[in-house]
Protein backbone atom coordinates (compact mmCIF):
# COMPACT_ATOMS: atom_id res chain seq x y z
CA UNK A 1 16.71 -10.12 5.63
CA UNK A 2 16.60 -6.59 6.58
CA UNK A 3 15.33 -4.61 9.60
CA UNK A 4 12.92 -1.72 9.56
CA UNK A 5 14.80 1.11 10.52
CA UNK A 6 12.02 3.37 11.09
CA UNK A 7 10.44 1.20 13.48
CA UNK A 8 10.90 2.50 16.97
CA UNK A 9 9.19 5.75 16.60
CA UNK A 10 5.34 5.63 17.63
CA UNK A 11 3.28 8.32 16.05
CA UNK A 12 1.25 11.26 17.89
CA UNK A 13 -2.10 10.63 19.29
CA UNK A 14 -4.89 11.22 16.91
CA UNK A 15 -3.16 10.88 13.32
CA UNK A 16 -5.56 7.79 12.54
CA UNK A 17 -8.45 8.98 14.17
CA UNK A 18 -11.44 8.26 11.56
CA UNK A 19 -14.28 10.32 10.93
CA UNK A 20 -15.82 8.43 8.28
CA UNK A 21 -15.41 5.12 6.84
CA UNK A 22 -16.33 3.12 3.46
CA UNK A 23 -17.89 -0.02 4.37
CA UNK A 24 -19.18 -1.42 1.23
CA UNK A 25 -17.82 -1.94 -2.43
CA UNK A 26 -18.63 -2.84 -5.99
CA UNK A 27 -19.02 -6.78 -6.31
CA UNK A 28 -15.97 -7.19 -8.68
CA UNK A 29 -13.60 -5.73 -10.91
CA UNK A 30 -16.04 -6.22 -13.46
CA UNK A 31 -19.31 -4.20 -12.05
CA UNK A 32 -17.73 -0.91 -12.10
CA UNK A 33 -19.98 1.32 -13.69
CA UNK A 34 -19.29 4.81 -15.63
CA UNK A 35 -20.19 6.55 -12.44
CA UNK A 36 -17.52 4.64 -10.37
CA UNK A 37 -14.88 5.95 -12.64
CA UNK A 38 -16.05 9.26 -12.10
CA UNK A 39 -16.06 8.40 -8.25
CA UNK A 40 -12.51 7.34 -8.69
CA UNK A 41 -11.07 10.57 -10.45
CA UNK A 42 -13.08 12.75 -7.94
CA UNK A 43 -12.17 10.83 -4.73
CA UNK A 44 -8.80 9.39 -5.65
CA UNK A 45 -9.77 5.77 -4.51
CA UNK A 46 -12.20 2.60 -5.66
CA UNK A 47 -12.98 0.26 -3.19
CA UNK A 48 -13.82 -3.19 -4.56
CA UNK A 49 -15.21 -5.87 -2.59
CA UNK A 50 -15.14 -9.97 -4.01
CA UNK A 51 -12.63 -8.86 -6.12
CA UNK A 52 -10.60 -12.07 -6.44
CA UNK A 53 -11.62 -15.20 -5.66
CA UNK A 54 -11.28 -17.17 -2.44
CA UNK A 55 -9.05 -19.92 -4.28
CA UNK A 56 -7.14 -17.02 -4.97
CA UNK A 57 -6.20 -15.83 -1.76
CA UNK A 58 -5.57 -18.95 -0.20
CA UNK A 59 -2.92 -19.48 -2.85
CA UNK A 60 -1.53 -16.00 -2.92
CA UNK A 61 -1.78 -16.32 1.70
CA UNK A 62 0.04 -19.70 1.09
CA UNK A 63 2.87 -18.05 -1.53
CA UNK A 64 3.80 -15.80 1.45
CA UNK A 65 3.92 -17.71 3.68
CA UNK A 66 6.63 -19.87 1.45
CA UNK A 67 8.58 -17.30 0.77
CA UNK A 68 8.98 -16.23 4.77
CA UNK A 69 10.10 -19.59 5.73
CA UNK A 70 12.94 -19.84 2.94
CA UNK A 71 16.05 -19.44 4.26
CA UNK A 72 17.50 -18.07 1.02
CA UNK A 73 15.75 -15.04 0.22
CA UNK A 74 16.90 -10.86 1.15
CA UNK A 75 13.99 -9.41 0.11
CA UNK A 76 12.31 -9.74 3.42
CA UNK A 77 11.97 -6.60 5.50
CA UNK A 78 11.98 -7.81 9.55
CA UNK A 79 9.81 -5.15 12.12
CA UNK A 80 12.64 -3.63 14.17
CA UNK A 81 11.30 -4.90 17.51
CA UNK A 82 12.04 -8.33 16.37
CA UNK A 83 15.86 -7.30 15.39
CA UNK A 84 18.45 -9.82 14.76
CA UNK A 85 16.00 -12.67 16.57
CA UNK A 86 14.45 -13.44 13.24
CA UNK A 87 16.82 -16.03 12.25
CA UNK A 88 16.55 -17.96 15.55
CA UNK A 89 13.06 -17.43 15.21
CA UNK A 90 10.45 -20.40 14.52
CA UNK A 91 8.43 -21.02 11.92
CA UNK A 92 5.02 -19.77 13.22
CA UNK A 93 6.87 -16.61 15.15
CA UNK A 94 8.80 -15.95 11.69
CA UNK A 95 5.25 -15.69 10.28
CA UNK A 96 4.44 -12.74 12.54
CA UNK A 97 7.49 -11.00 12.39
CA UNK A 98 7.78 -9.91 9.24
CA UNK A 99 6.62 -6.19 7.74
CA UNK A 100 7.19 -6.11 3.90
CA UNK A 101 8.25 -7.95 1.21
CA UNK A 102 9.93 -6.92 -1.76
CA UNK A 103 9.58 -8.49 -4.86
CA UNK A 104 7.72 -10.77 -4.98
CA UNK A 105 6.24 -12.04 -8.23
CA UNK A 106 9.41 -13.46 -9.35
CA UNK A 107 9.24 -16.05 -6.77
CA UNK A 108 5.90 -17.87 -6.83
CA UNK A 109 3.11 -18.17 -10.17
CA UNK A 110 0.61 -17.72 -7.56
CA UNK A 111 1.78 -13.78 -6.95
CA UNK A 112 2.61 -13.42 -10.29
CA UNK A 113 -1.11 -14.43 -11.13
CA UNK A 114 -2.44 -12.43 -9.03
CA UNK A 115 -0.94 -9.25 -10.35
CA UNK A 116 -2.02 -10.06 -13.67
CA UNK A 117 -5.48 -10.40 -13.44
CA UNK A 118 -7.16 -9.90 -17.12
CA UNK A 119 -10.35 -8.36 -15.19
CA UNK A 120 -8.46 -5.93 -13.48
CA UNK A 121 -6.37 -5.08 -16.03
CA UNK A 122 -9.35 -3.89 -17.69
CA UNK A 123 -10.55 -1.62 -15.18
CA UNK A 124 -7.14 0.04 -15.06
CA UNK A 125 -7.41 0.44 -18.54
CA UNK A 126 -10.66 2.22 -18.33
CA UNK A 127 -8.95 4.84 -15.30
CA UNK A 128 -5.60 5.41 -16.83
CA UNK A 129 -7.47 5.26 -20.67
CA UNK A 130 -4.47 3.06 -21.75
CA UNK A 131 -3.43 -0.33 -20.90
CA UNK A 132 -1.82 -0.74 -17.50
CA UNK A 133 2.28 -1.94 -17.14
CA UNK A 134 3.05 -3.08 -13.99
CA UNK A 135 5.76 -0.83 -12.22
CA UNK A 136 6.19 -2.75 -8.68
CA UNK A 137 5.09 -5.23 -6.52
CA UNK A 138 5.07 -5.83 -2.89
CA UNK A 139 3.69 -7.67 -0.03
CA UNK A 140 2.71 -5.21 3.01
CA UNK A 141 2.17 -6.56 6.59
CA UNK A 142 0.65 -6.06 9.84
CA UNK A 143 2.08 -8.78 12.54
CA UNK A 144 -0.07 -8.70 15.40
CA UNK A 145 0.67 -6.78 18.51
CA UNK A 146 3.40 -5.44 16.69
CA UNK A 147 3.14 -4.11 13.20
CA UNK A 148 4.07 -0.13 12.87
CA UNK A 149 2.26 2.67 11.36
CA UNK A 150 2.86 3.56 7.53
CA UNK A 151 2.99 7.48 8.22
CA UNK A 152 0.85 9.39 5.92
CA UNK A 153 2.59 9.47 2.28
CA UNK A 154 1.83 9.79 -1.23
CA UNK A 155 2.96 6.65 -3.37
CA UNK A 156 4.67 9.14 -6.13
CA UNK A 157 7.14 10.14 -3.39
CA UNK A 158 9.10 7.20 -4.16
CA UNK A 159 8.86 6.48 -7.94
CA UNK A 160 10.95 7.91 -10.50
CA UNK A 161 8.33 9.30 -12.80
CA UNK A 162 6.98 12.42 -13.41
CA UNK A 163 4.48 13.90 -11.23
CA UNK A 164 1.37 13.60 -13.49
CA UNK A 165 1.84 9.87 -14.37
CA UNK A 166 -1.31 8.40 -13.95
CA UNK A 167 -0.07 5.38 -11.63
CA UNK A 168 -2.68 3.59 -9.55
CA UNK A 169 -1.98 1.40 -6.65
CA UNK A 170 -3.86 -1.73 -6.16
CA UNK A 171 -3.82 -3.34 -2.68
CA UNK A 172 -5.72 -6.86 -2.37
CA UNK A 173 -6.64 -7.79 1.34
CA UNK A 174 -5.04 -11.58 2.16
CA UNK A 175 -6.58 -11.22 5.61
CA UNK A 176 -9.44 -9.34 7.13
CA UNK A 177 -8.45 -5.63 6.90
CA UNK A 178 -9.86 -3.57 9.98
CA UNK A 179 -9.25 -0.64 11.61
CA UNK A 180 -8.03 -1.96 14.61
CA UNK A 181 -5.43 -4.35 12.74
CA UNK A 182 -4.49 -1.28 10.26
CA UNK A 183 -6.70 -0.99 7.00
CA UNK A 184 -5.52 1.95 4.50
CA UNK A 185 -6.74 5.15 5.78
CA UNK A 186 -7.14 7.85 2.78
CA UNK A 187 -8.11 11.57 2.82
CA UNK A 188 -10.24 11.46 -0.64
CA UNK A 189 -9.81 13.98 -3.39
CA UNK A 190 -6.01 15.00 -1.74
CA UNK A 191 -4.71 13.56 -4.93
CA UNK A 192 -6.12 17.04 -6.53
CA UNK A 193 -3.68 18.39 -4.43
CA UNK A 194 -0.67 17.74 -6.38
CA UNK A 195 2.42 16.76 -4.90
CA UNK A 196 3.29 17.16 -1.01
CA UNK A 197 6.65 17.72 0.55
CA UNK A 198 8.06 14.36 2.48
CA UNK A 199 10.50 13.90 5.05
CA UNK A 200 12.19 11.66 6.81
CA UNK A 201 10.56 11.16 10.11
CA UNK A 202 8.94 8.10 11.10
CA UNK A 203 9.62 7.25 7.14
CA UNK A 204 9.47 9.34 3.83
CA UNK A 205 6.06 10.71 5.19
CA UNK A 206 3.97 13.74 4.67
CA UNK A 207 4.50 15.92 7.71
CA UNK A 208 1.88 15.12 10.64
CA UNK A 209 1.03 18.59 10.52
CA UNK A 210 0.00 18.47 7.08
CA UNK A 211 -2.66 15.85 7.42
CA UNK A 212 -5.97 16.75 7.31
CA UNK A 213 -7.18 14.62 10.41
CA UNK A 214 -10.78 15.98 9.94
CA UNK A 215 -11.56 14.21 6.76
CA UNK A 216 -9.77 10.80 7.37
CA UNK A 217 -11.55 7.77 5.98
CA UNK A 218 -10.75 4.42 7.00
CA UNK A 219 -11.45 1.22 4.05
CA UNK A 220 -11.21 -1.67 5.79
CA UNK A 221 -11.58 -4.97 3.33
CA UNK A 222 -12.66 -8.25 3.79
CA UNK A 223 -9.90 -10.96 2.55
CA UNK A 224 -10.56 -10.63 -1.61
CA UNK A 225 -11.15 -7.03 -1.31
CA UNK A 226 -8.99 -4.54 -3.54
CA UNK A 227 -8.73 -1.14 -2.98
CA UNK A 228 -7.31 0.91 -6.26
CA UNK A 229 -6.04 4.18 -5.22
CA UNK A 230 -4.32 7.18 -7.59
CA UNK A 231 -0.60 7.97 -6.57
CA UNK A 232 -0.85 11.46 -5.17
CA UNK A 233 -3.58 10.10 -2.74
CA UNK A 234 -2.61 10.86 0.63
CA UNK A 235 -2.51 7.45 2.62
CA UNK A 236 -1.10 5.71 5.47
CA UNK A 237 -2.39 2.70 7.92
CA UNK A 238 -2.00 2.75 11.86
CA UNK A 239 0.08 0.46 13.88
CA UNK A 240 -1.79 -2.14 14.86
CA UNK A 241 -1.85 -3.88 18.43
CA UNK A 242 -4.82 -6.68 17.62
CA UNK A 243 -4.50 -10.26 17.69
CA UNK A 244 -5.67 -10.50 14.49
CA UNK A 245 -2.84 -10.67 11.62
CA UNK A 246 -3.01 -8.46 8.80
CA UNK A 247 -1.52 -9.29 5.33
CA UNK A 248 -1.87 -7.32 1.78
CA UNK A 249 -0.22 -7.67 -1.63
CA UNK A 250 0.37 -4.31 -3.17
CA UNK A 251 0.87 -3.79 -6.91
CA UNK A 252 1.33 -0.58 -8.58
CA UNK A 253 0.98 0.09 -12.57
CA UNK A 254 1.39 2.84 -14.59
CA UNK A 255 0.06 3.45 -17.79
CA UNK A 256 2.33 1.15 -20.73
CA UNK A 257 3.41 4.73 -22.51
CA UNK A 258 4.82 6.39 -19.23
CA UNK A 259 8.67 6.92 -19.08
CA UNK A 260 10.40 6.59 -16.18
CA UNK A 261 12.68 9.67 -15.23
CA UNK A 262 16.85 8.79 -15.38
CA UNK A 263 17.72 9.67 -11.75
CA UNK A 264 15.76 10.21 -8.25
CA UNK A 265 17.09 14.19 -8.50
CA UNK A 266 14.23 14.78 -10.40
CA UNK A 267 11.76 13.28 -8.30
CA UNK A 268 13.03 15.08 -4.85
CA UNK A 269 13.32 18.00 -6.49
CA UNK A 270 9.30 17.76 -6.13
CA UNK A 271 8.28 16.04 -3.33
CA UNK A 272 11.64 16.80 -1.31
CA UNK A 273 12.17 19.80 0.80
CA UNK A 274 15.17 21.24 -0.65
CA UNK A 275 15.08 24.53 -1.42
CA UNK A 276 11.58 24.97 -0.87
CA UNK A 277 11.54 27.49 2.78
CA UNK A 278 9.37 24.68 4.41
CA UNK A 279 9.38 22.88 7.84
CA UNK A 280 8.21 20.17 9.54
């Protein structure tokens, strides 16, 4: 078990303040059309409603909750506020205390099924134009009351690959995703942007000045709901202070021929500050 070390920071007023948001979805991984690909590449993101089935995400809600209540595990990231009480914790509080976990898939078949999906393999085939690898797997959560913000970020901040690596992130809704309990927030078509500078603030973030607060667009999903979303696409979720408990597998592949880089200099020498006369 770890502790979030970013936790204690809250950020400024307004940085998740929605203008517009996507409330529908194609029915499946399977009824994307020719034009939704297009949609993709020009807004960055795919929303994708009955995605996987319920059987599905009852197994894949149970999986987590396994893993939280083993005593044996260290790839469990604790929210801050909770500190070094999760061990004396019970089993129900341990439930809501946790933010991330980190792998996952080699712990439970259910997670590993559920980030091999033939069907959406195939539609990240048809965005990347090459068959999909995946490159990491998580489990992101929102404990009620409590869970932080993720500050605005671009996911190819923290990979080791170059830049223009088609990698898509795919993040599958365990739980009712709303705004109020902290859905993914995007700013479409920022992936055109190209890389952003991060730095460690509130996390490896995009600086709050940098986000364009006029064109944020919340996604929240029902509990099967994916949304697939290109690396470069600015994103981030609120903290939440609802009731309601919010929990997410994220998987992110890249395309089978990509190449990872052979250090992180590479990759801060992009989205890091150094050397670039910029502030935050």
């Amino acid at each position: 078990m770890s502790l979030d070390e970013y936790g204690a920071k809250s950020p400024p007023a307004g940085l998740y303040d929605f203008r517009h948001q996507v409330r529908t979805g194609i029915a499946g991984f399977g009824a994307a059309s020719d034009a939704d690909i297009e949609a993709f590449q020009a807004l960055g993101f795919l929303a994708i409603h009955k995605a996987i089935d319920p059987a599905a995400i009852r197994a894949g809600r149970a999986a987590l909750r396994d893993l939280i209540l083993r005593r044996d595990l260290d790839n469990i990231m604790v929210e801050s506020v909770v500190g070094e009480r999760f061990d004396r914790l019970t089993d129900e509080e341990r439930l809501d205390s946790v933010r991330k976990l980190m792998p996952i898939i080699d712990y439970d078949d259910r997670l590993r099924a559920l980030a091999a999906l033939p069907e959406l393999s195939a539609l990240l085939e048809r965005l990347m134009g090459e068959p999909p690898a995946l490159s990491q797997n998580m489990a992101m959560l929102k404990p009620p009351r409590i869970g932080r913000e993720k500050p605005w970020h671009q996911d190819m901040a923290y990979f080791d690959y170059p830049a223009d690596t088609a990698i898509i992130g795919a993040w599958i809704a365990l739980d009712e995703a709303l705004p109020e309990n902290g859905c993914m927030m995007v700013i479409p078509g920022s992936h055109h942007e190209g890389p952003m500078p991060h730095w460690t603030r509130r996390d490896w973030q995009i600086c709050d000045s940098d986000v364009q607060v006029g064109k944020i667009t919340a996604v929240p999903l029902p509990p099967g709901g994916c949304l697939l979303f290109h690396c470069l696409l600015h994103h981030g979720t609120p903290p939440t202070r609802s009731q309601r408990r919010r929990w997410a597998l994220q998987f992110h592949y890249r395309p089978r021929s990509a190449k990872a880089q052979p250090d992180s200099d590479l990759r801060l020498s992009v989205f890091g500050t150094e050397g670039k006369d910029v502030t935050c």
